[in-house]
N, C-alpha and C. Protein backbone atom coordinates (compact mmCIF):
# COMPACT_ATOMS: atom_id res chain seq x y z
N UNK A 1 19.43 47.70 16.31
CA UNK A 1 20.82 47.95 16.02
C UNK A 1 21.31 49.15 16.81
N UNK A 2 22.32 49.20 17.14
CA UNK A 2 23.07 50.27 17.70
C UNK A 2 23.55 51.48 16.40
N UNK A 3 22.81 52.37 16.43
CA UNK A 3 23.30 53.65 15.79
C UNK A 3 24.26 53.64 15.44
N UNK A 4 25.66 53.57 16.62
CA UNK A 4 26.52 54.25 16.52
C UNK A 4 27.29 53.52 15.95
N UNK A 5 26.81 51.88 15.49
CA UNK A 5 27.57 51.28 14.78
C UNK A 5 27.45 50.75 14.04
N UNK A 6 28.18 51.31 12.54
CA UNK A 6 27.96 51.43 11.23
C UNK A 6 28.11 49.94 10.55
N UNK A 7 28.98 49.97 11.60
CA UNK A 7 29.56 48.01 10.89
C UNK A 7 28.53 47.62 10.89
N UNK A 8 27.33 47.58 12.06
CA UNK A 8 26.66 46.16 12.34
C UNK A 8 25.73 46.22 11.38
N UNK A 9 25.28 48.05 10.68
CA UNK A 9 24.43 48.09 9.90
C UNK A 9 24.73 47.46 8.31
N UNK A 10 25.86 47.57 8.33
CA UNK A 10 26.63 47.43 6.87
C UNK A 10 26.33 45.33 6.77
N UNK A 11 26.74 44.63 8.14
CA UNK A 11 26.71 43.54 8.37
C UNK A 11 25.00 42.97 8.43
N UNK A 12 24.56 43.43 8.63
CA UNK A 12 22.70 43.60 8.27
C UNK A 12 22.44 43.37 6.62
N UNK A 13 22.83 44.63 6.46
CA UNK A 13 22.36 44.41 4.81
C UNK A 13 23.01 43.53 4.35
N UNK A 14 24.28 42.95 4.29
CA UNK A 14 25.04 42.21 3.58
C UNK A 14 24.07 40.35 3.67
N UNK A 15 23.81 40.42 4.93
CA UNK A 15 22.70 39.68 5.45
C UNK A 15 21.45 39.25 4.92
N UNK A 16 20.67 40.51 4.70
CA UNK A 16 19.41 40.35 3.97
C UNK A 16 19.64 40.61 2.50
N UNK A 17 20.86 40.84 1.47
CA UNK A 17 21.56 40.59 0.53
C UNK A 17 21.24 39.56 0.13
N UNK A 18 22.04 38.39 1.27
CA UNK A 18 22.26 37.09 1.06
C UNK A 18 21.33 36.07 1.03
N UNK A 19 20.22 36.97 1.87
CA UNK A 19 19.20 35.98 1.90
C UNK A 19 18.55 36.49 0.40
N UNK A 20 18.26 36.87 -0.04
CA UNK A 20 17.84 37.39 -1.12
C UNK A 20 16.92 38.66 -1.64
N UNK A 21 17.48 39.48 -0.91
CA UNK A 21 16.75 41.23 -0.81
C UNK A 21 16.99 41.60 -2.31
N UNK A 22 16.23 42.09 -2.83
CA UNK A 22 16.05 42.79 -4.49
C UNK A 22 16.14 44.14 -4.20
N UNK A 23 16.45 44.88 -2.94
CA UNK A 23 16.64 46.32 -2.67
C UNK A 23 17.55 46.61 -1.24
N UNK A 24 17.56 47.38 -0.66
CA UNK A 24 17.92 47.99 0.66
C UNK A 24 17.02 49.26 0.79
N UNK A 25 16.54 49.07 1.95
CA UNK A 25 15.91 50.51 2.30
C UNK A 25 16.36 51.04 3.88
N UNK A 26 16.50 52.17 3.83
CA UNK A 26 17.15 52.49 4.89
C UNK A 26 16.56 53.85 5.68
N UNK A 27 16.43 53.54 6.56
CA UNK A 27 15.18 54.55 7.66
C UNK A 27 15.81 54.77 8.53
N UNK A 28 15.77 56.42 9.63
CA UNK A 28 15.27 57.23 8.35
C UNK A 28 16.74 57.85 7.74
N UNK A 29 16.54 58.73 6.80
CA UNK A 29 17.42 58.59 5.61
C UNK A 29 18.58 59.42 6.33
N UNK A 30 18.23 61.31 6.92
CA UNK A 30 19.10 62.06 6.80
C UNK A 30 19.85 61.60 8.30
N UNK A 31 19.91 61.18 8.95
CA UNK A 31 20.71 60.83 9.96
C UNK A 31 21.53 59.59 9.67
N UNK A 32 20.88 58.73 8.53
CA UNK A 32 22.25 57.93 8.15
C UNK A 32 22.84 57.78 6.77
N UNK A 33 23.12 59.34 6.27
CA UNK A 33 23.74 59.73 5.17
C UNK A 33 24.92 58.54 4.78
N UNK A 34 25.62 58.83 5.80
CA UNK A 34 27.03 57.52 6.06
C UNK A 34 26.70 56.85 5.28
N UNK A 35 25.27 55.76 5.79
CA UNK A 35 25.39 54.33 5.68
C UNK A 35 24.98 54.03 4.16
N UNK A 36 24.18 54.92 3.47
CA UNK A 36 23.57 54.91 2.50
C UNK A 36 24.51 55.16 1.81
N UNK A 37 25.74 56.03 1.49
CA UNK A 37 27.36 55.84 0.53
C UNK A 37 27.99 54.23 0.65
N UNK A 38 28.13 53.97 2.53
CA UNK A 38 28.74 52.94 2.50
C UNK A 38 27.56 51.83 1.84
N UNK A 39 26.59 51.42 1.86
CA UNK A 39 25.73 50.12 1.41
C UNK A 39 26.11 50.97 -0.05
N UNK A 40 26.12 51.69 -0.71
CA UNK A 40 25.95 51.78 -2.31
C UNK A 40 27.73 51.22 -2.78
N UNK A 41 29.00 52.01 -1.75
CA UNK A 41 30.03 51.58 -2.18
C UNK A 41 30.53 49.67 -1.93
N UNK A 42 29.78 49.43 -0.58
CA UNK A 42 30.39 47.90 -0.76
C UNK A 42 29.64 46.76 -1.63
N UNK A 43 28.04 47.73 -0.99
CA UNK A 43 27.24 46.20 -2.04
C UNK A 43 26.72 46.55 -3.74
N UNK A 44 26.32 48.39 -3.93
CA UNK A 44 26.25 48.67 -5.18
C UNK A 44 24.67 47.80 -5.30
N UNK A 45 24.12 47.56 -4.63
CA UNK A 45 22.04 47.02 -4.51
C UNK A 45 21.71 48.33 -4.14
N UNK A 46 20.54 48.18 -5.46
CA UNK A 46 19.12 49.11 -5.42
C UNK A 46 19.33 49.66 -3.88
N UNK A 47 19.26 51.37 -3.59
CA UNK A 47 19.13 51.57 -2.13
C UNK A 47 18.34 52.67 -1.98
N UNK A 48 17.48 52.72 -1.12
CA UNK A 48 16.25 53.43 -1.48
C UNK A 48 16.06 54.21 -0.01
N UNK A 49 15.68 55.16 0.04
CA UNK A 49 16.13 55.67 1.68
C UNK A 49 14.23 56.46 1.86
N UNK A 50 13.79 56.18 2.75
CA UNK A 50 12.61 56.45 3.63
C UNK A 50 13.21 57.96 4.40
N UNK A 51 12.58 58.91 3.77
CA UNK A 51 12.84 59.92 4.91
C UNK A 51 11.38 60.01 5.84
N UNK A 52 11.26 59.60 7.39
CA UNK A 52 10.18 59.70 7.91
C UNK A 52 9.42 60.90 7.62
N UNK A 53 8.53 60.41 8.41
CA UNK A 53 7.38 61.57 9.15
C UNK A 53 8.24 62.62 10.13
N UNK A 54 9.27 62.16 10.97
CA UNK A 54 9.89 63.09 11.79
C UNK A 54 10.59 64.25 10.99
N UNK A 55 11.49 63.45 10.00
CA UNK A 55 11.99 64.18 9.05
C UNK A 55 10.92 65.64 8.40
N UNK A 56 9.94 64.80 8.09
CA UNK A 56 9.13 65.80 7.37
C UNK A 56 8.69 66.90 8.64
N UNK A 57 8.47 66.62 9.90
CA UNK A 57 7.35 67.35 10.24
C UNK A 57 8.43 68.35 10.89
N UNK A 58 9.95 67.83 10.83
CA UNK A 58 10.67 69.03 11.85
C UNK A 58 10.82 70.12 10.42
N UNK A 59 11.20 70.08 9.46
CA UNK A 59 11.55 70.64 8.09
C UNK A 59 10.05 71.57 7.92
N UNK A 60 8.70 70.90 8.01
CA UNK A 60 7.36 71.77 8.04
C UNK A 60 7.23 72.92 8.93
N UNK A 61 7.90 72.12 10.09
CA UNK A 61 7.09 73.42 11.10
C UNK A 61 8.39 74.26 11.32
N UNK A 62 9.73 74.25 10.93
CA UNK A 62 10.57 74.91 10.92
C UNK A 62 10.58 76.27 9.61
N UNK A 63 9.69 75.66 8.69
CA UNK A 63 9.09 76.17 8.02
C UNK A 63 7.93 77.32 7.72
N UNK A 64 7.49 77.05 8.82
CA UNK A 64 5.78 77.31 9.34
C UNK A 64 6.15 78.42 10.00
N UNK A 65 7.25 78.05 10.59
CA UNK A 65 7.58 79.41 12.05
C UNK A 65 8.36 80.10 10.96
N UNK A 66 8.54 80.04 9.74
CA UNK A 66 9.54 81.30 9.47
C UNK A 66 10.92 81.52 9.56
N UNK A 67 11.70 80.14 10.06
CA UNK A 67 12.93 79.80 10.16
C UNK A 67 13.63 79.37 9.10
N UNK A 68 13.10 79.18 8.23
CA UNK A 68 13.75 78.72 6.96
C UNK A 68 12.70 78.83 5.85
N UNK A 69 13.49 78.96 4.40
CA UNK A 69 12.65 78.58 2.96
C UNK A 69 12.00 76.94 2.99
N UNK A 70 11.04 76.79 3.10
CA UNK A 70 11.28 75.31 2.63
C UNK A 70 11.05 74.76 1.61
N UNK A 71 11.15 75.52 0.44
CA UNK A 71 11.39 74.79 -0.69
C UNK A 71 12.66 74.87 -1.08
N UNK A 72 13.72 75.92 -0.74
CA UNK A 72 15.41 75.71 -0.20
C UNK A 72 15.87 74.22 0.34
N UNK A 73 15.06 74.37 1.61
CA UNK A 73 15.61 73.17 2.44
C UNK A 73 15.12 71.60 2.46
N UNK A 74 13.88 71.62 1.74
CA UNK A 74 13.28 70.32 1.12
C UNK A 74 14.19 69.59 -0.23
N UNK A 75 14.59 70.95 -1.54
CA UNK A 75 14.98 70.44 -2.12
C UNK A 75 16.87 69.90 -1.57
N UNK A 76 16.91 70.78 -1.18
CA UNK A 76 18.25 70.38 -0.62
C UNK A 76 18.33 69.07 0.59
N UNK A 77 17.77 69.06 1.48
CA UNK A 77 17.40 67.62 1.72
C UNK A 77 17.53 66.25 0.95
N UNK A 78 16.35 66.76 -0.34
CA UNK A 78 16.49 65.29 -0.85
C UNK A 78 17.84 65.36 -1.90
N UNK A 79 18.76 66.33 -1.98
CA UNK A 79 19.64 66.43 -3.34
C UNK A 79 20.53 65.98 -2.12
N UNK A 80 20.65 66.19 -0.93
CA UNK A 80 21.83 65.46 0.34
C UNK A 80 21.48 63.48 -0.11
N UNK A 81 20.44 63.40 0.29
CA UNK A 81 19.76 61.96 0.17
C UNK A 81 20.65 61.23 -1.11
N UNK A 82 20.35 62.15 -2.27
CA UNK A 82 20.74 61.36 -3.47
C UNK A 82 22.43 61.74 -3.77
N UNK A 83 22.59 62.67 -3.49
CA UNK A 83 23.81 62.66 -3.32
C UNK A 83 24.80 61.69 -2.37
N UNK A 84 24.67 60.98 -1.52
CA UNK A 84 24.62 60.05 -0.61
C UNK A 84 24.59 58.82 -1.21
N UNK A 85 23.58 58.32 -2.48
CA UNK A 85 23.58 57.54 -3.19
C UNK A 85 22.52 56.70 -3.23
N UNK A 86 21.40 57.65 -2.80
CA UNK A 86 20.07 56.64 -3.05
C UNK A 86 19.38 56.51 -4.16
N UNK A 87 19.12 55.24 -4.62
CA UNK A 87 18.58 55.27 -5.97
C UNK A 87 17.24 56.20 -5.98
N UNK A 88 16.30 55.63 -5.27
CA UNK A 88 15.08 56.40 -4.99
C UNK A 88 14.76 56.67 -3.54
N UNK A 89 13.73 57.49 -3.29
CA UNK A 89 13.66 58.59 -1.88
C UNK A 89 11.80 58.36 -2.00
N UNK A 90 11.76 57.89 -0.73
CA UNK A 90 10.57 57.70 -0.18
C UNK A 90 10.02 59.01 0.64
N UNK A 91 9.25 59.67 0.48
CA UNK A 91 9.15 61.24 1.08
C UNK A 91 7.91 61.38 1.22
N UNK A 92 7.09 62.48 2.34
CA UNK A 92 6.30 63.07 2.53
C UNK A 92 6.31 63.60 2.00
N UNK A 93 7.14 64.56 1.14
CA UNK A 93 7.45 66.04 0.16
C UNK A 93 7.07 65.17 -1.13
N UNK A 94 7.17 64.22 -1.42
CA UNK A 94 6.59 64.19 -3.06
C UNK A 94 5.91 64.96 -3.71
N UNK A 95 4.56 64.35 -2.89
CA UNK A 95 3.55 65.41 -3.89
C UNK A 95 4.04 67.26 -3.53
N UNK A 96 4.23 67.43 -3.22
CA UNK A 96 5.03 68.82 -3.26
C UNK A 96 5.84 68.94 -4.09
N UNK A 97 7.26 67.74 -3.73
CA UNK A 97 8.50 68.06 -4.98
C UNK A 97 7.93 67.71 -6.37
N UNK A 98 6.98 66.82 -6.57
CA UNK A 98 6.38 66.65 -8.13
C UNK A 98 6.29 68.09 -7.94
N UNK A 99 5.17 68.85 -7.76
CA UNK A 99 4.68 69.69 -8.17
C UNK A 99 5.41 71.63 -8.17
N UNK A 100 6.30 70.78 -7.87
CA UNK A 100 8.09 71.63 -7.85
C UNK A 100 7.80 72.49 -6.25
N UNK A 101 7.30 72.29 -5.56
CA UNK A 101 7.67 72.84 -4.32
C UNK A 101 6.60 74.10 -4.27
N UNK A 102 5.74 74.43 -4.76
CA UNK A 102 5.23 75.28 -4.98
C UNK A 102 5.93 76.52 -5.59
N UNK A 103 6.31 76.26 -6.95
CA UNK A 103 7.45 76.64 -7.13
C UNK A 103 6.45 78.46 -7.96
């Protein structure tokens, strides 16, 4: 699919909808905040967003170097995700966010 166009993604899911999808999942999550409001406002199906490995590893080592909190910017990450309108969030950070971030 072409990134830059939201329709064709929106025209996708409506697609595998029809064929008979019991969810939407959408990869990876924080670069298509958009699409994950628009699939919850037109179709309102289970939508479940995959934040990769890329996701995770730029947020770690941005982390690592001392550029940021990352239990700030993890939880805020996934509160962008669900705020956006994903039912559930597929994450590298789980076992972390279970265990509150090393809180």
């Amino acid at each position: 699919m072409d990134p830059a166009n939201s329709d064709e993604a929106l025209h996708e899911v409506g697609l595998d909808l029809d064929e008979g999808a019991d969810m939407v999942m959408i990869k990876p999550g924080m670069p298509y905040l958009d699409i994950v409001r628009r699939v919850k406002d037109q179709f309102a199906a289970p939508t479940f967003v995959y934040q990769v490995s890329g996701e995770y590893a730029m947020l770690k080592a941005a982390s690592q170097n001392g550029w940021l909190d990352e239990r700030s910017v993890v939880l805020e990450s996934l509160l962008g995700i669900k705020r956006a309108g994903a039912d559930a969030i597929l994450t590298y950070f789980a076992v972390d966010a279970a265990a509150g971030l090393n809180a």
